[in-house]
Protein backbone atom coordinates (compact mmCIF):
# COMPACT_ATOMS: atom_id res chain seq x y z
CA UNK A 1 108.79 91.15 123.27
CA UNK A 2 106.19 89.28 121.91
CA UNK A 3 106.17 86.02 122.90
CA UNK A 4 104.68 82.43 122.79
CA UNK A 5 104.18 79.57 119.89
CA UNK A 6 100.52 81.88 119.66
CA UNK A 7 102.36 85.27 119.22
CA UNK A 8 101.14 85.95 122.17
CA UNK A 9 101.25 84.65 126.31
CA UNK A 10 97.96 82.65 126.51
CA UNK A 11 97.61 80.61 129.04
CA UNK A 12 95.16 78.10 130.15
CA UNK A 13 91.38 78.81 130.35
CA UNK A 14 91.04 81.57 133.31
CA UNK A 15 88.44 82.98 135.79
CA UNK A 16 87.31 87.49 134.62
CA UNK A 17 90.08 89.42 134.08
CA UNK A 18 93.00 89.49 131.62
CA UNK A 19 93.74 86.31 129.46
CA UNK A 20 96.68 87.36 127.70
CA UNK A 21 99.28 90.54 128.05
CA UNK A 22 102.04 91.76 125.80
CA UNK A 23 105.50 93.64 126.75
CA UNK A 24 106.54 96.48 124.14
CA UNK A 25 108.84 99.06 124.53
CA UNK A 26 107.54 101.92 126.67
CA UNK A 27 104.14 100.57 126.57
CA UNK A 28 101.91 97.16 127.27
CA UNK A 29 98.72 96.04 126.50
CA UNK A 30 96.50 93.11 127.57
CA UNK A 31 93.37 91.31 126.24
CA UNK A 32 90.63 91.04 129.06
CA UNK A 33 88.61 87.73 128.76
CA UNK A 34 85.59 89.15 127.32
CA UNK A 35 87.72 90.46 124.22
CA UNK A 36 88.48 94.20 125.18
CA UNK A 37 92.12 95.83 124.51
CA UNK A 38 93.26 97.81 127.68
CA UNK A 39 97.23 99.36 127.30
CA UNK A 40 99.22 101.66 129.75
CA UNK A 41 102.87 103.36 129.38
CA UNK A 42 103.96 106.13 126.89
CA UNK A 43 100.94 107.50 124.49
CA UNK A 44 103.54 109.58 122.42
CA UNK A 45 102.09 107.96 119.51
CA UNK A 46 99.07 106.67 120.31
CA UNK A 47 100.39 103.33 120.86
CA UNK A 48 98.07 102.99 124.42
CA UNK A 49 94.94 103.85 122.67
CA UNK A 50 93.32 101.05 121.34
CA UNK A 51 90.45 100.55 119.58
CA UNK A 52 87.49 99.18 120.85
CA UNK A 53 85.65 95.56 119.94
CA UNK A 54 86.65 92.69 121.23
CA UNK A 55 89.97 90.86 120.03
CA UNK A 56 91.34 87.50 120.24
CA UNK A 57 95.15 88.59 120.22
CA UNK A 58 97.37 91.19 120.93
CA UNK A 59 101.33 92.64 119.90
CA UNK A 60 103.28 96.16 121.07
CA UNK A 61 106.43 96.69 118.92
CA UNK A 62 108.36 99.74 119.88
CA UNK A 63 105.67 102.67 119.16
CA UNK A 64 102.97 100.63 117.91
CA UNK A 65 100.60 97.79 118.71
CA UNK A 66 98.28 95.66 116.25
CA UNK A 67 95.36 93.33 117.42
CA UNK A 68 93.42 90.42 115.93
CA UNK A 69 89.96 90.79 115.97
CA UNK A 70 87.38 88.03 117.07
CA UNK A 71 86.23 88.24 112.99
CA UNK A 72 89.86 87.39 111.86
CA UNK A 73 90.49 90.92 110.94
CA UNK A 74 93.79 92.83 112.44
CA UNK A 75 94.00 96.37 113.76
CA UNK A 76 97.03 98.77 114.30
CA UNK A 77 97.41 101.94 116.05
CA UNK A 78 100.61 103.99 116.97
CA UNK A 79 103.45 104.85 115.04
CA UNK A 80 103.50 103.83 111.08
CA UNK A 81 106.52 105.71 110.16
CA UNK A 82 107.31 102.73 108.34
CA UNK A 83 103.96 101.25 107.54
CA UNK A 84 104.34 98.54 110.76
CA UNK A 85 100.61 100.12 111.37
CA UNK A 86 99.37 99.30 107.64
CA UNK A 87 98.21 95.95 108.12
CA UNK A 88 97.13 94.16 105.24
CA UNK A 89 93.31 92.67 104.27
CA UNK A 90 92.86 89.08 104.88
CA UNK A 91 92.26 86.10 107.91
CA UNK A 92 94.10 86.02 110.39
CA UNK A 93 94.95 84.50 113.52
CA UNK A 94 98.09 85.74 115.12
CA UNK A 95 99.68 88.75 115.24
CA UNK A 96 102.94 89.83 116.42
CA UNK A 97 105.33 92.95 116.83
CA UNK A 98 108.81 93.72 116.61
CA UNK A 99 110.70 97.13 116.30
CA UNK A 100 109.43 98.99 113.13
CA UNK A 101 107.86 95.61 111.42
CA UNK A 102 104.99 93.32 112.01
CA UNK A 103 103.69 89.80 111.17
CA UNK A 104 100.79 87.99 111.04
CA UNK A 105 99.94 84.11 110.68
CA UNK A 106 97.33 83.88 108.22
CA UNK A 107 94.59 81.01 108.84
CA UNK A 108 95.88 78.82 106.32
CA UNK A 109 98.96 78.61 107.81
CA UNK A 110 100.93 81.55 105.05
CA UNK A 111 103.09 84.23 106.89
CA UNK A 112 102.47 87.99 106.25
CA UNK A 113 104.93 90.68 107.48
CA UNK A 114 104.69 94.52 106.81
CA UNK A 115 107.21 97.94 107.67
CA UNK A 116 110.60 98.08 107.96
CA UNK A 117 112.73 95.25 105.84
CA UNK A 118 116.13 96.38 106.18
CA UNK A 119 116.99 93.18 107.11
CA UNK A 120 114.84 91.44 105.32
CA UNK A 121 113.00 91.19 108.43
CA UNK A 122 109.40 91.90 106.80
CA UNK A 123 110.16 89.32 104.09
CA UNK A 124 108.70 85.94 105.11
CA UNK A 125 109.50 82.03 103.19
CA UNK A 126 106.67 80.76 101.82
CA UNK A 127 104.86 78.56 104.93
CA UNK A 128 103.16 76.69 105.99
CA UNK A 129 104.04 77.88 109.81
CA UNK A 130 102.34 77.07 113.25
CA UNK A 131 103.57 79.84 114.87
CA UNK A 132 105.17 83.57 113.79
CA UNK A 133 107.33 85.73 116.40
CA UNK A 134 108.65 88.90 115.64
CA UNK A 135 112.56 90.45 117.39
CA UNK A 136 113.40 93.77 116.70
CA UNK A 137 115.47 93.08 113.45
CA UNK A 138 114.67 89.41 112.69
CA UNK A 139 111.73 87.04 112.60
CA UNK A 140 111.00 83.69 113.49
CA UNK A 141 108.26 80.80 112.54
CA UNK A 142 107.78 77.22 113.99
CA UNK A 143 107.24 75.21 110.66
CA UNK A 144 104.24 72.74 111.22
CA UNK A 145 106.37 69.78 111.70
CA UNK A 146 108.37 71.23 114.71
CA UNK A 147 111.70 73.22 112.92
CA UNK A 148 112.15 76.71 113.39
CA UNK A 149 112.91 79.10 110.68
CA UNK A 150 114.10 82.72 111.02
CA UNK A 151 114.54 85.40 108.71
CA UNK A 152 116.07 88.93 108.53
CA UNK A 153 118.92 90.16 110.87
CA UNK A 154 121.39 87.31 111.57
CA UNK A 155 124.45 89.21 113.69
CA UNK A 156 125.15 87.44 116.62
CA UNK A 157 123.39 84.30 114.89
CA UNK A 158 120.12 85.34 116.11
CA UNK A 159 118.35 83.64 113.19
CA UNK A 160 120.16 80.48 113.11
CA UNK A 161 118.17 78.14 114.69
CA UNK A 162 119.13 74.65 116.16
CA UNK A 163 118.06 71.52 115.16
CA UNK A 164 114.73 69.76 116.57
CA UNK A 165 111.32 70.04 117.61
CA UNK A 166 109.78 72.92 119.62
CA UNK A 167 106.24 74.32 120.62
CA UNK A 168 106.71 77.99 120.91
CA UNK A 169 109.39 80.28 119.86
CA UNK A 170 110.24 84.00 120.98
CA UNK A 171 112.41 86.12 119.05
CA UNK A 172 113.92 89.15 121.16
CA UNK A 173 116.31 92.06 120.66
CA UNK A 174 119.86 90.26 119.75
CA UNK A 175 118.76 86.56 120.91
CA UNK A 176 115.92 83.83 119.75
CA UNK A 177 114.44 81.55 122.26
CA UNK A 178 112.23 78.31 121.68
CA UNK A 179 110.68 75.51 124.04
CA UNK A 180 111.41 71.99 122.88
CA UNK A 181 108.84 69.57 122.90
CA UNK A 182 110.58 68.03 125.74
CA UNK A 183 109.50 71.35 127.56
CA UNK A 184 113.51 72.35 127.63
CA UNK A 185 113.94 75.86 126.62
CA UNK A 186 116.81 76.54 123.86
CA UNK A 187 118.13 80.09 123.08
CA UNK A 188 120.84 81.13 120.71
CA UNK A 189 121.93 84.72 119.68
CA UNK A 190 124.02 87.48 122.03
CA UNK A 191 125.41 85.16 124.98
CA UNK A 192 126.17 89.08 126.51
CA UNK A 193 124.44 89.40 130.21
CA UNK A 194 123.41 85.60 129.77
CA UNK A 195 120.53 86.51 127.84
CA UNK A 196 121.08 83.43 125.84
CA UNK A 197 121.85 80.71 128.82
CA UNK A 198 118.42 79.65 129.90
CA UNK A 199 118.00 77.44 133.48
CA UNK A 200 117.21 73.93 133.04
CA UNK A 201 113.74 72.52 133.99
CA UNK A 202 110.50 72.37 132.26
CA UNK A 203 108.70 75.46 131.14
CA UNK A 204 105.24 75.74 129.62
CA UNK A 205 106.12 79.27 127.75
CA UNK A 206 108.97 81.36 126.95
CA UNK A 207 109.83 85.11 126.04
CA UNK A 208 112.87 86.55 125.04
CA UNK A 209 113.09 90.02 126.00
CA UNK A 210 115.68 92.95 125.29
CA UNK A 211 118.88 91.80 127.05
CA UNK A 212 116.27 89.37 129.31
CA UNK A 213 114.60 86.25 128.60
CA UNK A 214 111.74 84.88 131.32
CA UNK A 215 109.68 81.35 131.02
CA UNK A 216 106.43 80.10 132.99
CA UNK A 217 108.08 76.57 134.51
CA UNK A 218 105.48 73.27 135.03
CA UNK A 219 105.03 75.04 138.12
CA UNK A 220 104.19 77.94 137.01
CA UNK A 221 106.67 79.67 138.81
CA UNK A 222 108.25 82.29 136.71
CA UNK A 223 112.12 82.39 135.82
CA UNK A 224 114.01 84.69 134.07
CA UNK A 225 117.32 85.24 132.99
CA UNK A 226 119.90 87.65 131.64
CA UNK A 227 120.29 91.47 132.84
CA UNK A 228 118.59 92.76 135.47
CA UNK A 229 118.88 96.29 135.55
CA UNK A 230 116.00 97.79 136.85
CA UNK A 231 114.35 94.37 138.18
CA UNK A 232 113.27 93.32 134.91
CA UNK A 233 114.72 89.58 135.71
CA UNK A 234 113.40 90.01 139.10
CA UNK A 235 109.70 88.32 139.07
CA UNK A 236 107.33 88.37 142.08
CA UNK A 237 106.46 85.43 143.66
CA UNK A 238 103.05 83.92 142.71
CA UNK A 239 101.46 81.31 140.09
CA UNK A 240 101.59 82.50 136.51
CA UNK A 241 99.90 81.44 133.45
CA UNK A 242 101.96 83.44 130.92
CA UNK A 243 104.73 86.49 130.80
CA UNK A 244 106.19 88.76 128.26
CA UNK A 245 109.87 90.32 128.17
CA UNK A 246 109.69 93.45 127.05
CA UNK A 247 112.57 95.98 126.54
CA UNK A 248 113.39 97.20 130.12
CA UNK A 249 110.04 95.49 131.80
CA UNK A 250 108.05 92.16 132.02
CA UNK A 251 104.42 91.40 132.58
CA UNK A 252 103.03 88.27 133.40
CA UNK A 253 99.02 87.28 133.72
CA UNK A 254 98.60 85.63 137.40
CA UNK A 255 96.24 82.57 137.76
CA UNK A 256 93.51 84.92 139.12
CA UNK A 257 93.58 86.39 136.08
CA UNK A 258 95.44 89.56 137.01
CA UNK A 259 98.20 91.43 135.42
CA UNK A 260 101.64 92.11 137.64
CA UNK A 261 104.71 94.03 135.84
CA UNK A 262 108.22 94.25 137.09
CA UNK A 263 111.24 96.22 135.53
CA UNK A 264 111.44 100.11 134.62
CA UNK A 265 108.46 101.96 135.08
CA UNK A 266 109.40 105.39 134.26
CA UNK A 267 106.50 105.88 131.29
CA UNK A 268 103.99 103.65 133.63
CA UNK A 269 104.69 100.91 131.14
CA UNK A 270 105.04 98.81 134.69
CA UNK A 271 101.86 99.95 136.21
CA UNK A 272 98.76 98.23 134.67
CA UNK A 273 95.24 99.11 135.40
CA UNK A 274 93.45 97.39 138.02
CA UNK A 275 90.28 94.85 137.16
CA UNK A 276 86.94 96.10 137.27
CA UNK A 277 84.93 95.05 140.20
């Protein structure tokens, strides 16, 4: 699931190729440097047709995926059973998915959320917030002076935050993770499969997955905990510059600027497409 303090896994500044990638469900899609959308996996609904321009940001929710455009603007395609596609007019410049509801930081700093609010999920506190991440039934903000506030689904205290300062903050299925300013990652939520009991160390970024959670360490190194059916806690060796839990698979952007997935593969959502030479 979607992912860092910017809603999505951006790392530093890096050489033609993809600068930031995004875990969904069945699906995942990536923003190459020069702005283009490219996404792979299931196409039941669309979801891995985006639409072209060039974008600054990038979420996949569970049939659906919504960009921010390089004017501010954001775009959905995919499933809107529940209106998760119908994004609202306005600035923008983060967007993130979770199951059947999406949010948005707007550029002053005021949360938006649209689709399913069972939960209450899609129903934001006033901000300001520095960051937005979206779980499957719950949502979480980093307020501008460092707190984290959630909202929506709170079984298994998923949106009870602790206290302190973090950076980034990465809500997932049952569990919430956030890196402290110290660069110590903190997760709360389902302790099941040890989705909730990150290493210690220092990490740059974090993502809380499904039943997984993996981080980018000051060595970027990836580490990931939790289950690991299907090798979706099982990263490659290599230097990464972000990663994104997804359901049942995780993608990560190497320092070369190409994409590498582990986990289930059975709708290709593993398999991304290669660079253009």
């Amino acid at each position: 699931m979607v992912l860092v303090a910017t809603g999505v896994d951006v790392g530093p500044a890096l050489p033609p190729g993809f600068a930031a990638v995004n875990a969904g469900y069945v699906h995942s899609c990536a923003v190459r440097v020069a702005g283009a959308l490219v996404c792979w996996g299931d196409d039941d609904f669309g979801q891995v047709s985006p639409p072209t321009g060039e974008f600054v940001d990038v979420a996949t929710g569970y049939w659906h995926a919504c960009a921010v455009r390089r004017d501010s603007t954001i775009t959905c395609w995919g499933s809107d059973e529940q209106g998760q596609a119908s994004a609202p007019h306005g600035e923008f410049a983060t967007v993130t998915a979770g199951k059947w509801h999406t949010c948005a930081l707007r550029t002053d700093g005021a949360a938006a959320c649209w689709g399913w609010d069972a939960h209450g999920e899609a129903s934001p506190p006033p901000g300001p917030f520095a960051a937005l991440e979206a779980g499957a039934y719950h949502t979480c903000g980093i307020r501008r002076g460092g707190s984290v506030d959630c909202w929506g689904s709170n079984s298994n205290r998923r949106a009870t935050p602790p206290d302190g300062e973090f950076v980034a903050v990465s809500a997932g299925d049952a569990h919430t993770c956030a890196l402290r300013t110290d660069e110590s990652v903190a997760c709360w939520g389902a302790a099941t499969f040890a989705r909730a009991a990150p290493p210690a160390g220092r990490f740059t970024i974090v993502s809380a997955g499904d039943v997984h959670s993996c981080a980018v360490d000051v060595t970027r190194r990836v580490r990931c905990w939790g289950h690991g059916y299907d090798g979706r806690a099982a990263p490659p060796d290599g230097e990464f510059v972000a990663v994104s839990a997804g359901y049942w698979h995780t993608c990560g952007v190497r320092v070369d600027g190409t994409v590498t997935c582990w986990g289930d593969d059975t709708a290709g959502q593993s398999s991304p497409p290669m660079l253009d030479t």
